[in-house]
PDB file of N, CA and C in Angstrom:
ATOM      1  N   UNK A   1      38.939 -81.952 -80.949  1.00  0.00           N
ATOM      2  CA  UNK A   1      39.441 -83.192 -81.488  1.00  0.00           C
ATOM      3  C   UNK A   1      38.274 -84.152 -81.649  1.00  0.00           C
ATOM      4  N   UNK A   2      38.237 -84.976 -82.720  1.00  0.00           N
ATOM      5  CA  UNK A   2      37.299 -86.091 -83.171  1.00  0.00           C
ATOM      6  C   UNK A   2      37.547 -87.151 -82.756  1.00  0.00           C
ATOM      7  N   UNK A   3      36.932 -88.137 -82.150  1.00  0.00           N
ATOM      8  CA  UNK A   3      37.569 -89.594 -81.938  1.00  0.00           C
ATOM      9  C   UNK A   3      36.318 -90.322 -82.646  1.00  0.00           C
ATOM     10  N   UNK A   4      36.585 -91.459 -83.105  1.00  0.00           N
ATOM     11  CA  UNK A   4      36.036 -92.090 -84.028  1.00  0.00           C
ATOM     12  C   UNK A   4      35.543 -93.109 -83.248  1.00  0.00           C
ATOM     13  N   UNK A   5      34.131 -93.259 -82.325  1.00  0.00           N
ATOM     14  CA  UNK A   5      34.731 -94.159 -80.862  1.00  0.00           C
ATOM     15  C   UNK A   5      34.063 -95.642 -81.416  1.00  0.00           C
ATOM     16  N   UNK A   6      33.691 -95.825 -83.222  1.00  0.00           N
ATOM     17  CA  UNK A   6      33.319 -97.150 -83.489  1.00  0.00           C
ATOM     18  C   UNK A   6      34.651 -98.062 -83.506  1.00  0.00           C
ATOM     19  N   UNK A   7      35.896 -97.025 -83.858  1.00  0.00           N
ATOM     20  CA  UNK A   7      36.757 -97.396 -83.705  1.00  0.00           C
ATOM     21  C   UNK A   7      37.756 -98.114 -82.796  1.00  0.00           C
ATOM     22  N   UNK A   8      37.153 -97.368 -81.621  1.00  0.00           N
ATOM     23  CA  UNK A   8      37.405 -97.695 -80.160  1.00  0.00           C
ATOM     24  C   UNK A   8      37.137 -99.438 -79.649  1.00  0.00           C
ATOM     25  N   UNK A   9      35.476 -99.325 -80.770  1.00  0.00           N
ATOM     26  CA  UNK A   9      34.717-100.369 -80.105  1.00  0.00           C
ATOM     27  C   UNK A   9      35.122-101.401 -81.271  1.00  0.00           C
ATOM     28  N   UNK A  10      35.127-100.815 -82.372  1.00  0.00           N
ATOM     29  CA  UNK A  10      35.504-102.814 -83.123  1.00  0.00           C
ATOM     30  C   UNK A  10      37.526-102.889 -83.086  1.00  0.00           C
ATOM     31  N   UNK A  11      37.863-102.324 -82.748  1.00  0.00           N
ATOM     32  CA  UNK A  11      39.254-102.944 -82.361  1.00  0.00           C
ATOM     33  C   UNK A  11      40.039-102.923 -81.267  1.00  0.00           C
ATOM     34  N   UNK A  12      40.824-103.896 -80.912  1.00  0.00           N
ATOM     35  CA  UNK A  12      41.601-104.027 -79.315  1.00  0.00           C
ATOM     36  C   UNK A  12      42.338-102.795 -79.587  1.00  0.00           C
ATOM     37  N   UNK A  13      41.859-101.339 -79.190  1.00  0.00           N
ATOM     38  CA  UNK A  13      42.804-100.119 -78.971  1.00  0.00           C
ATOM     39  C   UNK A  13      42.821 -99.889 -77.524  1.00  0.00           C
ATOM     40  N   UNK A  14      43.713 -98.567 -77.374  1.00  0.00           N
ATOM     41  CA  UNK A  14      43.946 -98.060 -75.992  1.00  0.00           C
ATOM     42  C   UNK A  14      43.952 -96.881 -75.965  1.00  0.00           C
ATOM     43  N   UNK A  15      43.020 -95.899 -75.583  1.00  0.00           N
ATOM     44  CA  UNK A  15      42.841 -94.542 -75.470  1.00  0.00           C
ATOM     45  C   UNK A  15      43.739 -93.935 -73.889  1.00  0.00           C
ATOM     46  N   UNK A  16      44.468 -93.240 -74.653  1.00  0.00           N
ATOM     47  CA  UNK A  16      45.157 -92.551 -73.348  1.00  0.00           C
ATOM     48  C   UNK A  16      45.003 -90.700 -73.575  1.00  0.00           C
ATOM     49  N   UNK A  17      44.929 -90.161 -72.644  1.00  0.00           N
ATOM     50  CA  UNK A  17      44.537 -88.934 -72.524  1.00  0.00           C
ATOM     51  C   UNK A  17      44.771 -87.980 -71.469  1.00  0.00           C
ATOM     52  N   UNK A  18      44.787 -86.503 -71.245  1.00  0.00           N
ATOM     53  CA  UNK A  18      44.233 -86.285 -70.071  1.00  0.00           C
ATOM     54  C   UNK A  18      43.851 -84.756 -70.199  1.00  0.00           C
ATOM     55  N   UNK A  19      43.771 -83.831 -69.481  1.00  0.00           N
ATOM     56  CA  UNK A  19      43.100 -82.589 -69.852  1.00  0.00           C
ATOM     57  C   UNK A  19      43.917 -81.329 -68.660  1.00  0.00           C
ATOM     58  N   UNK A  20      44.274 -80.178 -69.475  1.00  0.00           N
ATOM     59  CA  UNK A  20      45.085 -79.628 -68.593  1.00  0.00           C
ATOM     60  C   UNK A  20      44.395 -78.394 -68.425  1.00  0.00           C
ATOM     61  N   UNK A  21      44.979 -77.738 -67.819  1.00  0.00           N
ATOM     62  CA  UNK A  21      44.799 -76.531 -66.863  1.00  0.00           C
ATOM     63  C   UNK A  21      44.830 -75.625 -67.731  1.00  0.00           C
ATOM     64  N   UNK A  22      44.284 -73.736 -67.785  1.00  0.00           N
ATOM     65  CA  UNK A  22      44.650 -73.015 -68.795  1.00  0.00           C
ATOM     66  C   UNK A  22      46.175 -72.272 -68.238  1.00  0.00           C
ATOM     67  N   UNK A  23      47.300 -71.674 -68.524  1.00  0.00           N
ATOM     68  CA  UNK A  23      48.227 -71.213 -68.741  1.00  0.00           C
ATOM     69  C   UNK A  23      48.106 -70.438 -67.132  1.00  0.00           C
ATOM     70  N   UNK A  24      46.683 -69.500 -67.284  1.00  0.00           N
ATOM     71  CA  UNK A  24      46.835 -68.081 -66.564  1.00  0.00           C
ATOM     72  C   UNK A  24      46.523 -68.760 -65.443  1.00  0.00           C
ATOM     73  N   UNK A  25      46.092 -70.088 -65.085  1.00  0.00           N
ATOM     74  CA  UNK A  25      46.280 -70.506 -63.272  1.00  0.00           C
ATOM     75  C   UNK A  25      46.871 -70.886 -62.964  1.00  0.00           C
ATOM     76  N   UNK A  26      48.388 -71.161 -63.548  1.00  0.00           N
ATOM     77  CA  UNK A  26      49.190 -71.726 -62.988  1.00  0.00           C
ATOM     78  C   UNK A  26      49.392 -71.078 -61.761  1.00  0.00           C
ATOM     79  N   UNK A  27      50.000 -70.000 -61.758  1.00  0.00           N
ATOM     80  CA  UNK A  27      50.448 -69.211 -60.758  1.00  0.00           C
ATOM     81  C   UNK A  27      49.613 -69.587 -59.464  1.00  0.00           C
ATOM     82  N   UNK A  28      48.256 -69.514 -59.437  1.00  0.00           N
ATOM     83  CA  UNK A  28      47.726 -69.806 -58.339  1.00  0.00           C
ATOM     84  C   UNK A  28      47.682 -71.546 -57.693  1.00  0.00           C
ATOM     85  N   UNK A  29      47.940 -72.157 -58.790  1.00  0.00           N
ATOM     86  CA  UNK A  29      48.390 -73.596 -58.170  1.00  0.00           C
ATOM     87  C   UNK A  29      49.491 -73.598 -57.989  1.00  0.00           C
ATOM     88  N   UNK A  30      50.412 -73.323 -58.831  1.00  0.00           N
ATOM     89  CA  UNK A  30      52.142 -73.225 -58.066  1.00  0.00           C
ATOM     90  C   UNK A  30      52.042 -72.294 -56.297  1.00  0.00           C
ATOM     91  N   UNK A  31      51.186 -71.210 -56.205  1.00  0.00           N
ATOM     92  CA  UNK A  31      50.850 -71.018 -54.511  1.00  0.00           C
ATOM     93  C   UNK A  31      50.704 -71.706 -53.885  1.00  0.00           C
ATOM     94  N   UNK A  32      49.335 -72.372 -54.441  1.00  0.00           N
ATOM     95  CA  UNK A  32      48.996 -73.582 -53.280  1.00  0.00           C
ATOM     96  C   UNK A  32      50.066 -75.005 -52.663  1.00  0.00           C
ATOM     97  N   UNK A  33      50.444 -75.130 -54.088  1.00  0.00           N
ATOM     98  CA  UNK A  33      51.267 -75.891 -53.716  1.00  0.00           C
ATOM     99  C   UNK A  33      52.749 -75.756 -53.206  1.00  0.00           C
ATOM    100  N   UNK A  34      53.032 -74.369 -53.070  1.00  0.00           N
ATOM    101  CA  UNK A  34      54.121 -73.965 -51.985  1.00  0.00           C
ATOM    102  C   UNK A  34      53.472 -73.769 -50.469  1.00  0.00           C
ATOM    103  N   UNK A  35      52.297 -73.419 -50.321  1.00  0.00           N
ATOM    104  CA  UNK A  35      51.547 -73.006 -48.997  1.00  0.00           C
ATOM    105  C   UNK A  35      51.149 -74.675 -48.391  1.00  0.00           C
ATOM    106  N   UNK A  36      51.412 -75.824 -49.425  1.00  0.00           N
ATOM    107  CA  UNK A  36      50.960 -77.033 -48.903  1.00  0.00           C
ATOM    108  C   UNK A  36      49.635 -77.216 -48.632  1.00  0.00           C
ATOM    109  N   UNK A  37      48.729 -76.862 -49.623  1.00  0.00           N
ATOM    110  CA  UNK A  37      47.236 -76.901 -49.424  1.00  0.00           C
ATOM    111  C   UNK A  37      46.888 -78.135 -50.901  1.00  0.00           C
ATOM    112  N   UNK A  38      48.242 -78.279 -51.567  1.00  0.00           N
ATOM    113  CA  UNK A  38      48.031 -79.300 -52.235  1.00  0.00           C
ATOM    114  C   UNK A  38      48.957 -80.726 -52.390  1.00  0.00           C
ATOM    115  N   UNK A  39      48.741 -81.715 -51.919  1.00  0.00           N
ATOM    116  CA  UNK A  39      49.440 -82.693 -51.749  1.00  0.00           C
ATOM    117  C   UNK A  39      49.623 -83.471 -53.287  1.00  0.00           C
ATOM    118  N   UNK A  40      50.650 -83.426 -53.282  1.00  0.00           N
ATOM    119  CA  UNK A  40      51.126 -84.035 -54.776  1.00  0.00           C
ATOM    120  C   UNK A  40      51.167 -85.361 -54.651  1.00  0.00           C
ATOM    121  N   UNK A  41      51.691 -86.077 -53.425  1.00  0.00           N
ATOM    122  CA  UNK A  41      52.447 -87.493 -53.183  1.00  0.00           C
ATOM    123  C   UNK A  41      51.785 -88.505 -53.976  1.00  0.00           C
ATOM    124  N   UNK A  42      50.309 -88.630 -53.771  1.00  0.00           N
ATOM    125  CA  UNK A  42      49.446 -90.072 -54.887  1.00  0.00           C
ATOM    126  C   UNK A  42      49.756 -89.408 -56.198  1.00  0.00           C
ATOM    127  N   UNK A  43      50.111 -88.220 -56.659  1.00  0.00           N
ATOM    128  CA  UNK A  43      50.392 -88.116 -58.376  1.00  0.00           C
ATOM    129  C   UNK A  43      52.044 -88.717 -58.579  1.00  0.00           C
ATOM    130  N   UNK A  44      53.246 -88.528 -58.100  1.00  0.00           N
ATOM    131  CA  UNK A  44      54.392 -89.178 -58.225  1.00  0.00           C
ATOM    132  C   UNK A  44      54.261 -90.380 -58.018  1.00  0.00           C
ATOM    133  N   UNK A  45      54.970 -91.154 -59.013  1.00  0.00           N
ATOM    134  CA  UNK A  45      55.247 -92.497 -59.250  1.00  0.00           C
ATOM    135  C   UNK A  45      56.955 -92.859 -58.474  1.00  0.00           C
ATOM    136  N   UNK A  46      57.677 -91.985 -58.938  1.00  0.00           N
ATOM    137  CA  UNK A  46      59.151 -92.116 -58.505  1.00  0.00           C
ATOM    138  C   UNK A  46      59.811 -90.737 -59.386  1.00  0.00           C
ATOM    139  N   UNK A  47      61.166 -90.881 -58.419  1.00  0.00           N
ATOM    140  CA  UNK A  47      61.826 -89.651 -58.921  1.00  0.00           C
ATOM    141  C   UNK A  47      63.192 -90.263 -59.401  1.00  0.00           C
ATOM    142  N   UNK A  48      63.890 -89.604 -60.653  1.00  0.00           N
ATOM    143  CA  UNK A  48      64.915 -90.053 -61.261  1.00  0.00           C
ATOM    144  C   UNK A  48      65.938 -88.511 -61.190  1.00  0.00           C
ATOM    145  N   UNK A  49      67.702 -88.398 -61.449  1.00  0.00           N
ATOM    146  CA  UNK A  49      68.262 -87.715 -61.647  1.00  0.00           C
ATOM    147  C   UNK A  49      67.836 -87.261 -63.065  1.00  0.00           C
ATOM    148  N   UNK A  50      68.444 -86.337 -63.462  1.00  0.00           N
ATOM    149  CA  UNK A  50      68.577 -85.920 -64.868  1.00  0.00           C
ATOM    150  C   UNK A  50      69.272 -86.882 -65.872  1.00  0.00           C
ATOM    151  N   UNK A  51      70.866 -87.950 -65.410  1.00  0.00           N
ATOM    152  CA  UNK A  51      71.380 -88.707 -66.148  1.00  0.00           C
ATOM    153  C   UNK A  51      70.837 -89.497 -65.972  1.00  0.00           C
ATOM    154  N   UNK A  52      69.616 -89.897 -65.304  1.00  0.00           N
ATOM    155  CA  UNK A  52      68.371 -91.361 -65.472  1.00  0.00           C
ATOM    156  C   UNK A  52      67.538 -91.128 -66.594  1.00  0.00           C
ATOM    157  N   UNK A  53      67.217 -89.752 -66.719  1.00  0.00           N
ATOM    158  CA  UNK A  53      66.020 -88.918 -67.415  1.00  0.00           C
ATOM    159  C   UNK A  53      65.842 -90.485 -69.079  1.00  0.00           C
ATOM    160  N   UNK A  54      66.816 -89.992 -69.583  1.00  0.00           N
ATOM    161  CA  UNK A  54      66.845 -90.570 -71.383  1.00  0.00           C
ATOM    162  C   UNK A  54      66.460 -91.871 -71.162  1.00  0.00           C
ATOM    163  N   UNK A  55      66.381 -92.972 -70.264  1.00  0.00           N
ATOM    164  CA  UNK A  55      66.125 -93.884 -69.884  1.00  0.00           C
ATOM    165  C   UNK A  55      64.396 -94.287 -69.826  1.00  0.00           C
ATOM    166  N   UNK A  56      63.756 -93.092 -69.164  1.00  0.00           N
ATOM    167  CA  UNK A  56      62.847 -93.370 -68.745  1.00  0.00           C
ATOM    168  C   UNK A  56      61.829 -93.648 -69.929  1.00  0.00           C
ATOM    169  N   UNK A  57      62.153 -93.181 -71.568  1.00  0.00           N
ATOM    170  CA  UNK A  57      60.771 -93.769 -72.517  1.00  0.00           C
ATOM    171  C   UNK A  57      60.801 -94.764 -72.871  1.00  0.00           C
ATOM    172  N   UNK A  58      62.125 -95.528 -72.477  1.00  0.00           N
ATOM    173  CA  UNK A  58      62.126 -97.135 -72.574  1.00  0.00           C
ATOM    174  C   UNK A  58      61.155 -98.265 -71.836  1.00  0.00           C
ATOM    175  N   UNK A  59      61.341 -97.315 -70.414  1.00  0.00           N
ATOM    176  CA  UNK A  59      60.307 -97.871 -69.419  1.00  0.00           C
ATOM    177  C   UNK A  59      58.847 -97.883 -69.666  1.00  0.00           C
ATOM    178  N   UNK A  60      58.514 -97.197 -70.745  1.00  0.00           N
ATOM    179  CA  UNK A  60      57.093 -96.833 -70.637  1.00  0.00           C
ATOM    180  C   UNK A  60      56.090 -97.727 -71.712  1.00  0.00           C
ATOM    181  N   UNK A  61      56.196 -98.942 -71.506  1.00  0.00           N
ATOM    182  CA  UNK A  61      55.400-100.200 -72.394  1.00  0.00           C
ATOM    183  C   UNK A  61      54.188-100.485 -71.579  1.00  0.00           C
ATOM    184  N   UNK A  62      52.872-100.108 -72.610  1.00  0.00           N
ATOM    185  CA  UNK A  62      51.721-100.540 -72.507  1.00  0.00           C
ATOM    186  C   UNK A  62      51.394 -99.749 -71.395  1.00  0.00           C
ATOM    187  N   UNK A  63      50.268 -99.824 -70.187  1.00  0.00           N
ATOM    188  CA  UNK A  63      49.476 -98.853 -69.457  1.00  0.00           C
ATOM    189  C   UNK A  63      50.529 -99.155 -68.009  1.00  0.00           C
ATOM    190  N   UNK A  64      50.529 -97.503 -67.613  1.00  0.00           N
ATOM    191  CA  UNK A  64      51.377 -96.987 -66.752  1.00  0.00           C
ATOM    192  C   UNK A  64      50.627 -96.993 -65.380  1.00  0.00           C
ATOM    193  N   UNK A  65      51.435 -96.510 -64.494  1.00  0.00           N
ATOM    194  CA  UNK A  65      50.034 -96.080 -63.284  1.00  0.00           C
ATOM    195  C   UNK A  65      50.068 -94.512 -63.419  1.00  0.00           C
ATOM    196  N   UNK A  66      48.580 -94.463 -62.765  1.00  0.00           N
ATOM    197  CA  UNK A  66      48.144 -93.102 -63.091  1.00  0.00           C
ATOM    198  C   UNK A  66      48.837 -92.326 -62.129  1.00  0.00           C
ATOM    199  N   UNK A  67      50.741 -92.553 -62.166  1.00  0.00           N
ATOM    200  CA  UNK A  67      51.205 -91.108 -61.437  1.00  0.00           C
ATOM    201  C   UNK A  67      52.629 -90.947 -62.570  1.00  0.00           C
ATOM    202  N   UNK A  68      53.289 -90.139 -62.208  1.00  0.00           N
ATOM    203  CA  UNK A  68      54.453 -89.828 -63.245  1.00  0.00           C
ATOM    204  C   UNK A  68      55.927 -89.879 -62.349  1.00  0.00           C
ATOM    205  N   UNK A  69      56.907 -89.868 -63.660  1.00  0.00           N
ATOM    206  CA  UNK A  69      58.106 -89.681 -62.987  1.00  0.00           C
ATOM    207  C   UNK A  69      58.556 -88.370 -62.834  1.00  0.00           C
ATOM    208  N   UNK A  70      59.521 -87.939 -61.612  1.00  0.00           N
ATOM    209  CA  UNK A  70      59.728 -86.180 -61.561  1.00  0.00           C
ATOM    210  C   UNK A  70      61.129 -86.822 -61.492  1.00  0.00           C
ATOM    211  N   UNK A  71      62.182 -85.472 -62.490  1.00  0.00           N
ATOM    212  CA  UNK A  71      63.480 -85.342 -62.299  1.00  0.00           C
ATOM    213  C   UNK A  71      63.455 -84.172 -61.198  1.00  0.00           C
ATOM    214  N   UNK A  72      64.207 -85.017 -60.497  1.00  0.00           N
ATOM    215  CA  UNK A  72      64.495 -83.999 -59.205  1.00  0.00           C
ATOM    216  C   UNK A  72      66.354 -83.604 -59.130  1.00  0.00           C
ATOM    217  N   UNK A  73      66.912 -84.396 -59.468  1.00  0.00           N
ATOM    218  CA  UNK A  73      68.611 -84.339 -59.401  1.00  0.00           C
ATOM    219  C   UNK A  73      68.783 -83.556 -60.934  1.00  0.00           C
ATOM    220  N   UNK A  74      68.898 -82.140 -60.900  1.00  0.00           N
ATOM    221  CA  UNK A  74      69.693 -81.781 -62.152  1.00  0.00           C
ATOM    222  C   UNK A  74      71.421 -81.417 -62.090  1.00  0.00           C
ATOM    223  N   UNK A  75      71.967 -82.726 -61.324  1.00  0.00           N
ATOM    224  CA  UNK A  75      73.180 -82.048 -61.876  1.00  0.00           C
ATOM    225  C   UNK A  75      73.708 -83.248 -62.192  1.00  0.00           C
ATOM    226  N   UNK A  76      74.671 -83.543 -62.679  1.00  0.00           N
ATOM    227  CA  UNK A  76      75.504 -84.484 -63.099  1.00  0.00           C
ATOM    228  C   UNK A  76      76.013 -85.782 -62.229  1.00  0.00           C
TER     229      UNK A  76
END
């Protein structure tokens, strides 16, 4: 991907981003993080049901904190 970063610099923008993992390690981080060798807690922000879920892109104006929301309640 190209970013144009004069762009960055002559106008009030907001670069948001982040960079993920390849496919084939999941498996070994989904381990760790059942064996508890990886603490998730500073990445969650809060947890919502599933009937909160549709709600939540309303909430999301201008810069967030750097943790996320997890649906944890999938039932009704």
């Amino acid at each position: 991907m190209e970013i144009n970063i004069r762009a960055l610099y002559s106008k009030p923008l907001v670069f948001f981003g982040m960079r993920g993992m390849p496919p084939w390690k999941y498996p070994s981080l989904l381990a760790m993080i059942e064996r508890g060798y990886v603490d998730l807690t500073p990445m969650l922000d809060r947890e919502v049901s599933l009937s909160g879920a549709s709600a939540e892109p309303r909430t999301m104006k201008g810069a967030t904190p750097p943790a996320t929301t997890v649906i944890t309640g999938f039932s009704r």
